[in-house]
C-alpha atoms as a PDB file:
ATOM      1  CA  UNK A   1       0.000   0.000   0.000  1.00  0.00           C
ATOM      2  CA  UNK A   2       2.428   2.623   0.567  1.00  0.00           C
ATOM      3  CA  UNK A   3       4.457   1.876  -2.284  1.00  0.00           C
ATOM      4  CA  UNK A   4       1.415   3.159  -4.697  1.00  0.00           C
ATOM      5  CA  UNK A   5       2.618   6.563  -3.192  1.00  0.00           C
ATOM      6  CA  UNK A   6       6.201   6.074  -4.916  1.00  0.00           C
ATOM      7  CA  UNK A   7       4.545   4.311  -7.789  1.00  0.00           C
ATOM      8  CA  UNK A   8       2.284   7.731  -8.793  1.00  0.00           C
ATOM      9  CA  UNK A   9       5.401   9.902  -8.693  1.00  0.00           C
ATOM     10  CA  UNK A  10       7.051  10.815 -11.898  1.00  0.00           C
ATOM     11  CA  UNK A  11      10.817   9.461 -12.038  1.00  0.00           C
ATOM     12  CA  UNK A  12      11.571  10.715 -16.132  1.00  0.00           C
ATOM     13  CA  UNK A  13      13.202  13.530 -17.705  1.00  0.00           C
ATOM     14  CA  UNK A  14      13.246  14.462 -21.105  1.00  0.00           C
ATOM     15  CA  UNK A  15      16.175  15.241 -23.617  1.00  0.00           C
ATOM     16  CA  UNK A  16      15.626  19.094 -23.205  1.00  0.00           C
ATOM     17  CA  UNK A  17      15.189  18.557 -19.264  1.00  0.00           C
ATOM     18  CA  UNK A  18      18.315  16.663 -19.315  1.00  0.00           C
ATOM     19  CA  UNK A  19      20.450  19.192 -21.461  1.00  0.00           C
ATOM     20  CA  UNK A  20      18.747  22.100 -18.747  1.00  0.00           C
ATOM     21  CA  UNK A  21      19.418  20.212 -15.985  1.00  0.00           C
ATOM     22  CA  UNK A  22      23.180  19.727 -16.909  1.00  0.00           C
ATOM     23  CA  UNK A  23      23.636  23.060 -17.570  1.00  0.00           C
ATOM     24  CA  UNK A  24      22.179  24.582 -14.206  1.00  0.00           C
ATOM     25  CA  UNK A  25      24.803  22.244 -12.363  1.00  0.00           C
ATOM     26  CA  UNK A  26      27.742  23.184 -14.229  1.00  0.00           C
ATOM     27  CA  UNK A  27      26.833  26.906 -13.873  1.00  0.00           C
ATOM     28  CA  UNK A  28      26.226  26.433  -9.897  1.00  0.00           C
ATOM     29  CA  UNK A  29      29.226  24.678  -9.510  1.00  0.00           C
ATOM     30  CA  UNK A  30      31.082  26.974 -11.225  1.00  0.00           C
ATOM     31  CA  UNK A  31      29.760  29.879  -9.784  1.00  0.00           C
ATOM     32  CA  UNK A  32      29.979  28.385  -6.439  1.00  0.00           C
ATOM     33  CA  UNK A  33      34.324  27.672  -7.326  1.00  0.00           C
ATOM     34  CA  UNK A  34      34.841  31.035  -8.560  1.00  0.00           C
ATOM     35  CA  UNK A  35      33.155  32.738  -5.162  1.00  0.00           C
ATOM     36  CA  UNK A  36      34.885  30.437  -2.891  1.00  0.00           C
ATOM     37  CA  UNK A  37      38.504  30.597  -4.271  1.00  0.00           C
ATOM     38  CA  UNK A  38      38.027  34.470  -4.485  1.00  0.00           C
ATOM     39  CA  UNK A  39      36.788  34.436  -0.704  1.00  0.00           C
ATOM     40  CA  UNK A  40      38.664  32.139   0.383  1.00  0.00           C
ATOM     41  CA  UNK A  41      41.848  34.268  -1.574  1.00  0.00           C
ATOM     42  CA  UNK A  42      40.579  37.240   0.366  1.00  0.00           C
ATOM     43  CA  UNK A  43      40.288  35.958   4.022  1.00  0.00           C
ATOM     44  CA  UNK A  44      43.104  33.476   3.276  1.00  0.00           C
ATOM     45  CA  UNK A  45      41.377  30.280   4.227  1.00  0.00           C
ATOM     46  CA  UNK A  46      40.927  27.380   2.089  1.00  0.00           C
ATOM     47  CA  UNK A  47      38.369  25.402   4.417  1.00  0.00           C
ATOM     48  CA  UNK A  48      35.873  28.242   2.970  1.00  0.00           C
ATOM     49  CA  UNK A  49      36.772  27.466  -0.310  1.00  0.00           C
ATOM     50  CA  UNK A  50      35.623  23.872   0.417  1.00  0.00           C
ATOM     51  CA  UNK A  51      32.689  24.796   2.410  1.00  0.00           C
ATOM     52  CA  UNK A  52      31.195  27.311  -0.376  1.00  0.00           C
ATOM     53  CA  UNK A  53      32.266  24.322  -3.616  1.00  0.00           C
ATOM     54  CA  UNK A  54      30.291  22.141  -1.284  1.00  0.00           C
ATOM     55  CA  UNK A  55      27.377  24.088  -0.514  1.00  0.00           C
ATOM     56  CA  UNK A  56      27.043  24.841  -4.178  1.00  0.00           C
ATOM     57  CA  UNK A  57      27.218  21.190  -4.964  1.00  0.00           C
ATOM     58  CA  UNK A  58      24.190  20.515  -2.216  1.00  0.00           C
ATOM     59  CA  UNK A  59      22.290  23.368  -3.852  1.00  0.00           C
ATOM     60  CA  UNK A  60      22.853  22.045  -7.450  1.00  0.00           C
ATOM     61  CA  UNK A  61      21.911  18.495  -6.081  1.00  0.00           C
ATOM     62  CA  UNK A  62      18.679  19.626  -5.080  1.00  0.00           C
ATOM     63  CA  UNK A  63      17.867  21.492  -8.267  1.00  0.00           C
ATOM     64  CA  UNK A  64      18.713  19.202 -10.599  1.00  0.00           C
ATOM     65  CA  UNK A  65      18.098  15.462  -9.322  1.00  0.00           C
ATOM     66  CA  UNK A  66      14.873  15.298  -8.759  1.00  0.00           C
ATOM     67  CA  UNK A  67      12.539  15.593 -12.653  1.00  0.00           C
ATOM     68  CA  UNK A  68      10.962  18.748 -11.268  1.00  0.00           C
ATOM     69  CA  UNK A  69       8.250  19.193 -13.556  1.00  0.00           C
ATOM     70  CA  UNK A  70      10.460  22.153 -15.774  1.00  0.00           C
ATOM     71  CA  UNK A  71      12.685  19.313 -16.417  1.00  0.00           C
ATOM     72  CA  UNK A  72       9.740  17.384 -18.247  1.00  0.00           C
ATOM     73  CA  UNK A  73       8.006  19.923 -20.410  1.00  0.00           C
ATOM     74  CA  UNK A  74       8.934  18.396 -24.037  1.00  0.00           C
ATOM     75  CA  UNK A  75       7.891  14.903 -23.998  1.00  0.00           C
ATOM     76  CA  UNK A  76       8.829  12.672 -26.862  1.00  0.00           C
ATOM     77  CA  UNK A  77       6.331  11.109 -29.129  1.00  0.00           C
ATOM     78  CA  UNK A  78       6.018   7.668 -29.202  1.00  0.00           C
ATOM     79  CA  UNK A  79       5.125   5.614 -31.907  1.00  0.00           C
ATOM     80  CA  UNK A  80       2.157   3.661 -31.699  1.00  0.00           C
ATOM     81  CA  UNK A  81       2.163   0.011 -30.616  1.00  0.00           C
ATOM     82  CA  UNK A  82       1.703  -2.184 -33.584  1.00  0.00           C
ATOM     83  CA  UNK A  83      -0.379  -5.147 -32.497  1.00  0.00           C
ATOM     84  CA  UNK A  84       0.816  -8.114 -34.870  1.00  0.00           C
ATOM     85  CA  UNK A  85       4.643  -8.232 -35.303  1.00  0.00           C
ATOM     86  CA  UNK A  86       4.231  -9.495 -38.464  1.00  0.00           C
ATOM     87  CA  UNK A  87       2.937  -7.014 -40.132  1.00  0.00           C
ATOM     88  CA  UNK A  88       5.866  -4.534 -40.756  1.00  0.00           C
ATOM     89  CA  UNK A  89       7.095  -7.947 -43.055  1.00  0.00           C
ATOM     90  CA  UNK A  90       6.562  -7.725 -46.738  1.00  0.00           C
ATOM     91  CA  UNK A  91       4.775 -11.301 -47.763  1.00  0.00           C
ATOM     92  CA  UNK A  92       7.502 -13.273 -48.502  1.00  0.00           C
ATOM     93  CA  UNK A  93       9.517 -12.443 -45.545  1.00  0.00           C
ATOM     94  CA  UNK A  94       6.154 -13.628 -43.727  1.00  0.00           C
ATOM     95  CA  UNK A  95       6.804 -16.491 -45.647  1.00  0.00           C
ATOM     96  CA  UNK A  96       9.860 -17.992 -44.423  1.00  0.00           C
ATOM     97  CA  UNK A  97       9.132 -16.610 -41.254  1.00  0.00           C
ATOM     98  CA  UNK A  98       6.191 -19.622 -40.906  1.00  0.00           C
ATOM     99  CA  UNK A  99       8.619 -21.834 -42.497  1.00  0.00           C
ATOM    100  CA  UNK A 100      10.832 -21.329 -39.874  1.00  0.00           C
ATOM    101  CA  UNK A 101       8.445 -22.038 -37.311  1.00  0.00           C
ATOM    102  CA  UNK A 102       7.230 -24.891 -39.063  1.00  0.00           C
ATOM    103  CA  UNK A 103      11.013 -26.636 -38.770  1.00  0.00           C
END
């Protein structure tokens, strides 16, 4: 029963979610390097460095791990489900096919 709960919750992204959510990570990590070396430079300790790379990476975690639903705005269209198998198969592959079957 309380699995249905994790069932009903969407786990995709799609490939423009994917490309957005790559880019928002690099850009908070890198943000997050620059203002740490340069306050870390100024007060000269490198723990802070650290602390500020790592709070960006916490921050960028959050944003971008979980398929928030900007992340899934440009789904991909499937193509329809074609009920016999067989029938993508010109006649005489259809054929040999049975043949085959047959053996």
């Amino acid at each position: 029963m309380r699995l249905s709960i994790f069932n009903s919750l969407p786990t995709h992204m799609d490939y423009k979610g994917q490309k957005l959510a790559e880019q928002i990570f690099q850009g908070i990590i890198l943000i997050s390097a620059v203002i740490g070396f340069v306050y870390g430079l100024i007060i000269q300790q490198f723990g802070w460095t650290v602390y500020i790379v790592l709070a960006g990476f916490v921050i960028s975690c959050f944003l971008t791990l979980p398929p928030w639903p900007m992340y899934r705005k440009n789904p991909l269209p499937w193509q329809p489900v074609v009920p016999d198998s067989t029938a993508d198969f010109s006649p005489k592959t259809q054929e040999s096919m049975k043949k085959k079957k047959h053996k």
